[in-house]
Protein backbone atom coordinates (compact mmCIF):
# COMPACT_ATOMS: atom_id res chain seq x y z
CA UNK A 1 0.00 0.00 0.00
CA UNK A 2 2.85 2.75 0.73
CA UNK A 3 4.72 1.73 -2.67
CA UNK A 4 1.48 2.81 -4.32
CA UNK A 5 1.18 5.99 -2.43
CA UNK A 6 4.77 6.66 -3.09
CA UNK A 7 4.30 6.62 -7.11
CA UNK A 8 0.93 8.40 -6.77
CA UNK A 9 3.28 10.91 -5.00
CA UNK A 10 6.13 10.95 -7.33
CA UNK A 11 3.40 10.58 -10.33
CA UNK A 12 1.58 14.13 -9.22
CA UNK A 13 5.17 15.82 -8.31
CA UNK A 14 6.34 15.45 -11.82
CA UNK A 15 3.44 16.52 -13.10
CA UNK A 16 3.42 19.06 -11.12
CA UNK A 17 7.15 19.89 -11.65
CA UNK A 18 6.52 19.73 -15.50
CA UNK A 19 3.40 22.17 -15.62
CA UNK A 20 5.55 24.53 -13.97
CA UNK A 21 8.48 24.30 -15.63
CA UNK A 22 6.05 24.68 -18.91
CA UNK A 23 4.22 27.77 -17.46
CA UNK A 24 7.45 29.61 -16.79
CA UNK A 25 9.10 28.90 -20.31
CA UNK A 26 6.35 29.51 -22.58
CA UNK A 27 5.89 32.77 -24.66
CA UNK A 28 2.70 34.19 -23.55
CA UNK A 29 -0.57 33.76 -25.72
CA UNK A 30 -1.55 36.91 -27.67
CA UNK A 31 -5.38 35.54 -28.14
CA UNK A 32 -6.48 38.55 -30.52
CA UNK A 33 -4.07 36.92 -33.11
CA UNK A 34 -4.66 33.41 -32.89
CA UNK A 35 -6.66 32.14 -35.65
CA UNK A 36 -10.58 31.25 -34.90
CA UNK A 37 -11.32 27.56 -34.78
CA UNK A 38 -14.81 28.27 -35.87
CA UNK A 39 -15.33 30.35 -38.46
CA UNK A 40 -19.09 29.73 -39.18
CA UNK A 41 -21.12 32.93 -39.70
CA UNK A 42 -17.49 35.38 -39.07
CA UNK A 43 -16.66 36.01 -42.84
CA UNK A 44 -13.18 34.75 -41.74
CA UNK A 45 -11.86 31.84 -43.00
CA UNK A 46 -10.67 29.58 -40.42
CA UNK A 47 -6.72 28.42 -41.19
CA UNK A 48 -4.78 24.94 -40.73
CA UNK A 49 -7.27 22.05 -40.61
CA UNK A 50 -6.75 19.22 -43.27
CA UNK A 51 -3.75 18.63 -45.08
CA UNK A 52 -5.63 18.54 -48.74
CA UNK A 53 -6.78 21.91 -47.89
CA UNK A 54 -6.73 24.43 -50.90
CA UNK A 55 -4.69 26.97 -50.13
C-alpha cells in the first residue's frame, strides 16, 4: 500500500514539476491573433485544418 502511495506521490510531483516548468518557459498567448477555430457565420476563413486543404 505505501509503494502505491509513493508513485501516486512521485506521479503528481512530476506533473506538477513539469506544468511549472512549462508555465514559466512559454511565450505568452496573444489571443487577438490566434486564428478562430470556428469560423461559421465570421466572414473569416478559419486556417490549418486538413492537409488537402486548398490553399
Amino acid at each position: 500500500m505505501t509503494t502505491t502511495r509513493q508513485l501516486q506521490a512521485v506521479f503528481w510531483l512530476a506533473l506538477l514539476g513539469f506544468l511549472a516548468w512549462d508555465w514559466s518557459s512559454s511565450a505568452a498567448i496573444d489571443l487577438r491573433q490566434e486564428p478562430p477555430l470556428i469560423a461559421a457565420g465570421s466572414g473569416q476563413a478559419s486556417s490549418g485544418g486538413h492537409c488537402s486543404m486548398a490553399k
